[in-house]
N, C-alpha and C. Protein backbone atom coordinates (compact mmCIF):
# COMPACT_ATOMS: atom_id res chain seq x y z
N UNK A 1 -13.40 3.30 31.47
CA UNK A 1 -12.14 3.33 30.74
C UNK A 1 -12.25 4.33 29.60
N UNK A 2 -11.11 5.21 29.25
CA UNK A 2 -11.10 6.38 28.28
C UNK A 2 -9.84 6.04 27.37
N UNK A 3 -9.64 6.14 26.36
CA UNK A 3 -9.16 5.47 25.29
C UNK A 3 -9.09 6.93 24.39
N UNK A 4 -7.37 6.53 23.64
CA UNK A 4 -7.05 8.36 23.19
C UNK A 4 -6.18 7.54 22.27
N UNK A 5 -6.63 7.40 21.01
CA UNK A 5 -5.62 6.87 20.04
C UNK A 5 -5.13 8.00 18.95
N UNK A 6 -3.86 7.19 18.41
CA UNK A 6 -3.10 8.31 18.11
C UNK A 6 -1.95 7.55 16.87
N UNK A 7 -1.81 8.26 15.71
CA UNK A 7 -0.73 7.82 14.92
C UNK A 7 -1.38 7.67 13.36
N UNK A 8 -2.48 7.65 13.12
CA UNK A 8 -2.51 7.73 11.76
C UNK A 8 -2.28 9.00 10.43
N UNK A 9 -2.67 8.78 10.04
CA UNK A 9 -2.23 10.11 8.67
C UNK A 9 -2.00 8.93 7.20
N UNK A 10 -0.68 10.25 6.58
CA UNK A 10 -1.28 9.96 5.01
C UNK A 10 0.18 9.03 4.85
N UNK A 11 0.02 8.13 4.40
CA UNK A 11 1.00 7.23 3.64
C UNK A 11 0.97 6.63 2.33
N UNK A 12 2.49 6.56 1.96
CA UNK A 12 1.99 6.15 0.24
C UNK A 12 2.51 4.12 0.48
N UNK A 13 1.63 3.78 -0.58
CA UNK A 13 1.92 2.14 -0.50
C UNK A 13 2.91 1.93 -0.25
N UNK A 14 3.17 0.64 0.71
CA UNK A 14 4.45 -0.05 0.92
C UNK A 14 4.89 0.77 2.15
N UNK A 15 4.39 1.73 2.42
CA UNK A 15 4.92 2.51 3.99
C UNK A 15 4.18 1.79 5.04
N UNK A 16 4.51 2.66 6.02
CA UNK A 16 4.53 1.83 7.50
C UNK A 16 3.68 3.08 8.25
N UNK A 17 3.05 2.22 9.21
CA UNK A 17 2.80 3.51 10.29
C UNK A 17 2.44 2.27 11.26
N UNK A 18 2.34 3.71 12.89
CA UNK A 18 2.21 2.84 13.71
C UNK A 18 0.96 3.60 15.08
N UNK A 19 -0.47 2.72 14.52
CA UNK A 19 -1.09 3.24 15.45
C UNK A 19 -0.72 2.79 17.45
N UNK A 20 -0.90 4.10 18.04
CA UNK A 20 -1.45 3.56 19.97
C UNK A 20 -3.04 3.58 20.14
N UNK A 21 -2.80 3.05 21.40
CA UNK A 21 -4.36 3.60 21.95
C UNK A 21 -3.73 3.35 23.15
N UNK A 22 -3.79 4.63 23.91
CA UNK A 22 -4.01 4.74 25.38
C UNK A 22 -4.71 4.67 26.53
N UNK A 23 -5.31 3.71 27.06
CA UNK A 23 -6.13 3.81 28.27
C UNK A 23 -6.19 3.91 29.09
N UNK A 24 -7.24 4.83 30.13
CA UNK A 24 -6.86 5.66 31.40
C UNK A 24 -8.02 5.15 32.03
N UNK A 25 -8.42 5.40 33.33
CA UNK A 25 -9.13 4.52 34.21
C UNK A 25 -9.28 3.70 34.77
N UNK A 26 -10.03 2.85 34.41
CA UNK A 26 -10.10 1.49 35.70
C UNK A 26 -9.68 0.77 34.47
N UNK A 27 -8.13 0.62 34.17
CA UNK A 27 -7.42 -0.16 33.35
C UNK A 27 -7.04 -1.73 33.44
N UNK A 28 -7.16 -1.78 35.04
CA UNK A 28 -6.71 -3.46 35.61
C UNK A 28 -8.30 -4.14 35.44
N UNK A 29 -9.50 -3.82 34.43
CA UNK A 29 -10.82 -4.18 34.66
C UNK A 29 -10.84 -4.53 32.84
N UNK A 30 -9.41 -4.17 32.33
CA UNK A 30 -9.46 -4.61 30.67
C UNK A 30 -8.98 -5.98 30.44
N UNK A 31 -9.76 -6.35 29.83
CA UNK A 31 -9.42 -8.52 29.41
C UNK A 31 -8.79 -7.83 27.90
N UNK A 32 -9.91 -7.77 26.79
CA UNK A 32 -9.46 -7.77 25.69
C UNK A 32 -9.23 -6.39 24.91
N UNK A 33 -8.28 -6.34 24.18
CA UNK A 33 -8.35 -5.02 23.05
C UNK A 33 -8.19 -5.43 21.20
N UNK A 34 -8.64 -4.58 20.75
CA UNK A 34 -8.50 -4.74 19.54
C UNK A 34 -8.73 -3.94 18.89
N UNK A 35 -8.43 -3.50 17.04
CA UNK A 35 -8.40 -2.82 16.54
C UNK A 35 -9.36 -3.39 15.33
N UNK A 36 -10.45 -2.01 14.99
CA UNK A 36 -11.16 -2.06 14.35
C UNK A 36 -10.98 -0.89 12.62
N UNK A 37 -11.38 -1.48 11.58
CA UNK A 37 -11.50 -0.37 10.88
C UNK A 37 -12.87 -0.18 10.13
N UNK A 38 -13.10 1.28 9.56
CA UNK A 38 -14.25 1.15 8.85
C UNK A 38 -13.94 2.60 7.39
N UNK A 39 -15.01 1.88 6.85
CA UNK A 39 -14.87 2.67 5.38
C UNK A 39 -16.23 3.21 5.06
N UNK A 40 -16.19 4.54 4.54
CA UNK A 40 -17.72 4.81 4.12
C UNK A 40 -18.80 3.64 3.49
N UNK A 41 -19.94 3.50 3.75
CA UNK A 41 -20.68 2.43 2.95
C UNK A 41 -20.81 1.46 3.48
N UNK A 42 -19.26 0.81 4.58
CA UNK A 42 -18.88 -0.26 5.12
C UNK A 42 -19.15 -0.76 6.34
N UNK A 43 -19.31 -2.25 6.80
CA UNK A 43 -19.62 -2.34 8.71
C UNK A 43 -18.04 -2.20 9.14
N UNK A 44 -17.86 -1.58 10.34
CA UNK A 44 -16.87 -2.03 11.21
C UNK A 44 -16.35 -2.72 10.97
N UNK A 45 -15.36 -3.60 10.73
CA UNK A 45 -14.83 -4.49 10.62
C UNK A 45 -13.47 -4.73 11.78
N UNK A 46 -13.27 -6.28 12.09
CA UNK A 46 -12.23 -6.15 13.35
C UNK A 46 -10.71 -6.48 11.93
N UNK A 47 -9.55 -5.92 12.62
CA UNK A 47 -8.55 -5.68 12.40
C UNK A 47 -7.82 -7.14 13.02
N UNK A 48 -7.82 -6.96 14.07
CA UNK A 48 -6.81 -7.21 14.76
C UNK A 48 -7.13 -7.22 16.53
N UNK A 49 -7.43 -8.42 17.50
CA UNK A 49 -7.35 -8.60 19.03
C UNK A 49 -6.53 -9.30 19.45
N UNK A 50 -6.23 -8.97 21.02
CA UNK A 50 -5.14 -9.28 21.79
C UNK A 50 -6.04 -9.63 22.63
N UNK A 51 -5.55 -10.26 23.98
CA UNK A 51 -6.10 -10.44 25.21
C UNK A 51 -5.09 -10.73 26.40
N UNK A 52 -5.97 -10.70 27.21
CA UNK A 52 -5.20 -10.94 28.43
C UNK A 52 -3.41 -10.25 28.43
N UNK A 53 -2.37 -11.21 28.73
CA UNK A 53 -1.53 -10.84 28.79
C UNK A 53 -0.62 -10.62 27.10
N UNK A 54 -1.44 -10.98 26.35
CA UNK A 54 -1.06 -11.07 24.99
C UNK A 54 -0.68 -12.30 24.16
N UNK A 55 -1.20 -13.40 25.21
CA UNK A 55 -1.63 -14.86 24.97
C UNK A 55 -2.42 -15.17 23.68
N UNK A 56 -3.26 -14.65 23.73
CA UNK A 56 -4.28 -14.73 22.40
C UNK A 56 -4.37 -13.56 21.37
N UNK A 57 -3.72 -13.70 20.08
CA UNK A 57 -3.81 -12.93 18.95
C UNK A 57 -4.75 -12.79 17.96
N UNK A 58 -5.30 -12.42 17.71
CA UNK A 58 -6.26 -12.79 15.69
C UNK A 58 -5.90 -11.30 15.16
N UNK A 59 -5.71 -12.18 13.61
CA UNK A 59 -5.93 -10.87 13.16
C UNK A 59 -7.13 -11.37 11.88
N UNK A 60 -7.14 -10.31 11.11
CA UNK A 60 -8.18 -10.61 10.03
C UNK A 60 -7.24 -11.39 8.96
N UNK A 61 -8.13 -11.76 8.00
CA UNK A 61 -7.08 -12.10 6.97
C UNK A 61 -6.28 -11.29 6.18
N UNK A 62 -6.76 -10.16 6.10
CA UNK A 62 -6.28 -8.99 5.44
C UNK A 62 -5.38 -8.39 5.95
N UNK A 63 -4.58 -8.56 7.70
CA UNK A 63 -3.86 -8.59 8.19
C UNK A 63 -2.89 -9.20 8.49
N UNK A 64 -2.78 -10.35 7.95
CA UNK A 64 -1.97 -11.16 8.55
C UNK A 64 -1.13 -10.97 7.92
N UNK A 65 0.49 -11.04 8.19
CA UNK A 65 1.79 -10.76 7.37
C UNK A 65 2.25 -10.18 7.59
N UNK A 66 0.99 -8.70 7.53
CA UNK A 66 1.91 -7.18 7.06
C UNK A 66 1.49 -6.50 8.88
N UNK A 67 0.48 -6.58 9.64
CA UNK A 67 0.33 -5.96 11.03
C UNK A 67 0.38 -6.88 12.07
N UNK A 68 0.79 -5.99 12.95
CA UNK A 68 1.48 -6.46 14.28
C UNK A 68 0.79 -5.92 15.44
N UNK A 69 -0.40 -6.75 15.99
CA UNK A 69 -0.71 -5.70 17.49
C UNK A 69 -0.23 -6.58 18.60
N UNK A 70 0.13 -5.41 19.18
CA UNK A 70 0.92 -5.79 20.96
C UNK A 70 0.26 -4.63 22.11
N UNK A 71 0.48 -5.04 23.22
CA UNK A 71 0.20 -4.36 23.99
C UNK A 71 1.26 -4.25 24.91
N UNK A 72 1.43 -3.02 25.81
CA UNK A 72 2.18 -2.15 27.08
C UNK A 72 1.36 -2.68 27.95
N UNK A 73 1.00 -3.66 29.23
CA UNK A 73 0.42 -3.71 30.25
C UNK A 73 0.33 -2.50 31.16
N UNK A 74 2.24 -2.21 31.31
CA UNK A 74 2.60 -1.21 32.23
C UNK A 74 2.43 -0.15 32.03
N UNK A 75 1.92 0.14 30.31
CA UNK A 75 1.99 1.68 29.91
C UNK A 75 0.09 1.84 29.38
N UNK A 76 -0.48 0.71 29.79
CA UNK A 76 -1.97 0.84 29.32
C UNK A 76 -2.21 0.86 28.09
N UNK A 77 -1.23 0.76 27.09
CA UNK A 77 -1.55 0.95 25.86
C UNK A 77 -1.25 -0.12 24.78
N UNK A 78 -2.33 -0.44 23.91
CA UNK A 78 -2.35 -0.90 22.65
C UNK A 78 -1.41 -0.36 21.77
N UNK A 79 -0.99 -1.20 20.44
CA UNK A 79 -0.26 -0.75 19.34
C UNK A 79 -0.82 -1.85 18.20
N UNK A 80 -0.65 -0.87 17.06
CA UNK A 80 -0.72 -1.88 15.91
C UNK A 80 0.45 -1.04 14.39
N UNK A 81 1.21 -1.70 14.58
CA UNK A 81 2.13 -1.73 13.55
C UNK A 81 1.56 -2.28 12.45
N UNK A 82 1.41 -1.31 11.51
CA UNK A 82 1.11 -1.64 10.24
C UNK A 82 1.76 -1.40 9.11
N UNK A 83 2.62 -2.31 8.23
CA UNK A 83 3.72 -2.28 7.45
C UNK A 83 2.88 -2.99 6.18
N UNK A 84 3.53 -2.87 5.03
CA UNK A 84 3.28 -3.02 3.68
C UNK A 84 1.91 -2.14 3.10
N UNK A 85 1.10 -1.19 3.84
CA UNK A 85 0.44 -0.68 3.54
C UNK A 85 -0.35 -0.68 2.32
N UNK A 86 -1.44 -0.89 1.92
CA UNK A 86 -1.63 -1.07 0.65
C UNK A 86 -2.89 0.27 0.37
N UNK A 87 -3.39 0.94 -0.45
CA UNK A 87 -4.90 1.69 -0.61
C UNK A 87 -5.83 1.00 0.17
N UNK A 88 -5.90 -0.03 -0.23
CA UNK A 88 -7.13 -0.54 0.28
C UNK A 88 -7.46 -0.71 2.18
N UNK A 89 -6.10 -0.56 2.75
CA UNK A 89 -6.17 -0.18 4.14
C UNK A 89 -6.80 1.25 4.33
N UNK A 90 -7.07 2.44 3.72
CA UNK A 90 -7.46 3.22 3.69
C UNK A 90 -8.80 3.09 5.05
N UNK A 91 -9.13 3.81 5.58
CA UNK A 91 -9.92 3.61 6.40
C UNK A 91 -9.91 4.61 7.74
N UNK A 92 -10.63 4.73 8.55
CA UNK A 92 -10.98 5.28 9.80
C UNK A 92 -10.58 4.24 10.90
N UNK A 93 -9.73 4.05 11.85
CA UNK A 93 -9.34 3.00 12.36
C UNK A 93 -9.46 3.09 13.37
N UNK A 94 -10.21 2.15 14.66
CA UNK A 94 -11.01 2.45 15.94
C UNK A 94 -10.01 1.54 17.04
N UNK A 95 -9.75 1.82 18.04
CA UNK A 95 -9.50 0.93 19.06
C UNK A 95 -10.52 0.72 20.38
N UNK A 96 -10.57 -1.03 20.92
CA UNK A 96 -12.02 -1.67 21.52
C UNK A 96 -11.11 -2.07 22.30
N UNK A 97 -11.84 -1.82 23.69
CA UNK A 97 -11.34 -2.64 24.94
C UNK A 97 -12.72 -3.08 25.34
N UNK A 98 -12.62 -4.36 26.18
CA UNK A 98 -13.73 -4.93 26.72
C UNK A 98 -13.32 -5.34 27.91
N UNK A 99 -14.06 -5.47 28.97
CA UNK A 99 -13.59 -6.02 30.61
C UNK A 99 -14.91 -6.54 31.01
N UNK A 100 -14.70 -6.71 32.65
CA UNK A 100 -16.18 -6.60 33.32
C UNK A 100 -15.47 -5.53 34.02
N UNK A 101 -16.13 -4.90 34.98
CA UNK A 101 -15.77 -3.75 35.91
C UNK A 101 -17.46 -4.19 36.99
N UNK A 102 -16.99 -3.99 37.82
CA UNK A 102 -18.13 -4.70 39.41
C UNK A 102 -18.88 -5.54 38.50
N UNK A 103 -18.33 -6.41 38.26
CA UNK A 103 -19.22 -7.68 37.54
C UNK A 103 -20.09 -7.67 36.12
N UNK A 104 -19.90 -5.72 35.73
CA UNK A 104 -20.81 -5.95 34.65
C UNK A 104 -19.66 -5.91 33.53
N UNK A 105 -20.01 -6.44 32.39
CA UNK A 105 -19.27 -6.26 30.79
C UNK A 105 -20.06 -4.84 30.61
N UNK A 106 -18.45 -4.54 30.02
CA UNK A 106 -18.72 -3.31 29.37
C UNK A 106 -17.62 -3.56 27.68
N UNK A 107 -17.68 -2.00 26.80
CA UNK A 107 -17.05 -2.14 25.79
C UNK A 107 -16.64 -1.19 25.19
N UNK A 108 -15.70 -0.28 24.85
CA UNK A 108 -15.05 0.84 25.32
C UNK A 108 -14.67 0.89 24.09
N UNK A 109 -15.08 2.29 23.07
CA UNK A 109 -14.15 2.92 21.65
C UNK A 109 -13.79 3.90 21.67
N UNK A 110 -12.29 3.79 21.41
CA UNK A 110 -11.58 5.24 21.16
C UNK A 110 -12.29 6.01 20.16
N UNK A 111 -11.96 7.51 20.38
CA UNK A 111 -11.68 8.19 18.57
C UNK A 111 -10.94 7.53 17.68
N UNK A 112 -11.53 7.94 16.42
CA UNK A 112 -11.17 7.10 14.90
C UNK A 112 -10.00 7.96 14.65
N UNK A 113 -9.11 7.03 14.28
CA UNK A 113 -8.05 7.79 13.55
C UNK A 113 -7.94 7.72 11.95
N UNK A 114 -7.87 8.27 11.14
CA UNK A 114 -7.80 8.34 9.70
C UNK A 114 -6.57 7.57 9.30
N UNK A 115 -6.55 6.74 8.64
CA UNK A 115 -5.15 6.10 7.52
C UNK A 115 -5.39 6.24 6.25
N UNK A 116 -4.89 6.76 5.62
CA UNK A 116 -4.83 6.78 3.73
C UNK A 116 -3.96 6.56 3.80
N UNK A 117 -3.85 5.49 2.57
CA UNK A 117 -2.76 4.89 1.81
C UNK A 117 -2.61 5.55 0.51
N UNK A 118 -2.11 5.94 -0.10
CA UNK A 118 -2.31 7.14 -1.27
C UNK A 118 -1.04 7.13 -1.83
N UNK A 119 -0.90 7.16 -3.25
CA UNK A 119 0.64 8.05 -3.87
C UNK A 119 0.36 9.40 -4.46
């Protein structure tokens, strides 16, 4: 699975943006996706997962309120709507798919997309 995310840049607090992640390949072999971010200094941290048909949500706590992830089955792609923006979202922001594919688990990261929150 190949994964091509897309949508971040520069926003000032209280704005909105709205990351994708697109996946191409053996796409009917994806269970879960989710969105990760990270900051210099910082671990990975998860954002935000979906699964299956979009049955099961989490987000972090730092998410909850203000982002929204959904998924396109038909269009292969992840989204995460992220509204009230604050600095501290600032970050490099990753999208994770996980499946089995011929029985083995695998775990799949896009390119990082950049978000600043900035005035």
């Amino acid at each position: 699975v190949q994964l091509a995310v897309s949508g971040g840049g520069l926003v000032q607090p209280g704005g909105s943006l709205r990351l994708s992640c697109a996946a191409s390949g053996s796409t009917s072999s994806i269970n879960a996706m989710g969105w990760y971010r990270q900051v210099p200094g910082k671990q990975r941290e998860l954002v935000a997962s979906i699964t299956g048909g979009g049955g099961n949500i989490n987000y972090a706590d730092s998410a909850k309120g203000r982002f929204t992830i959904s998924r396109d089955n038909a269009k292969s792609t992840m989204y995460l709507q992220m509204n009230s923006l604050k600095p501290e979202d600032t970050a490099v922001y990753y999208c994770n798919v996980e499946g089995y594919y011929m029985g083995s688990y695998y775990s799949a990261w896009g390119q990082g997309t950049q978000v600043t929150v900035s005035s």
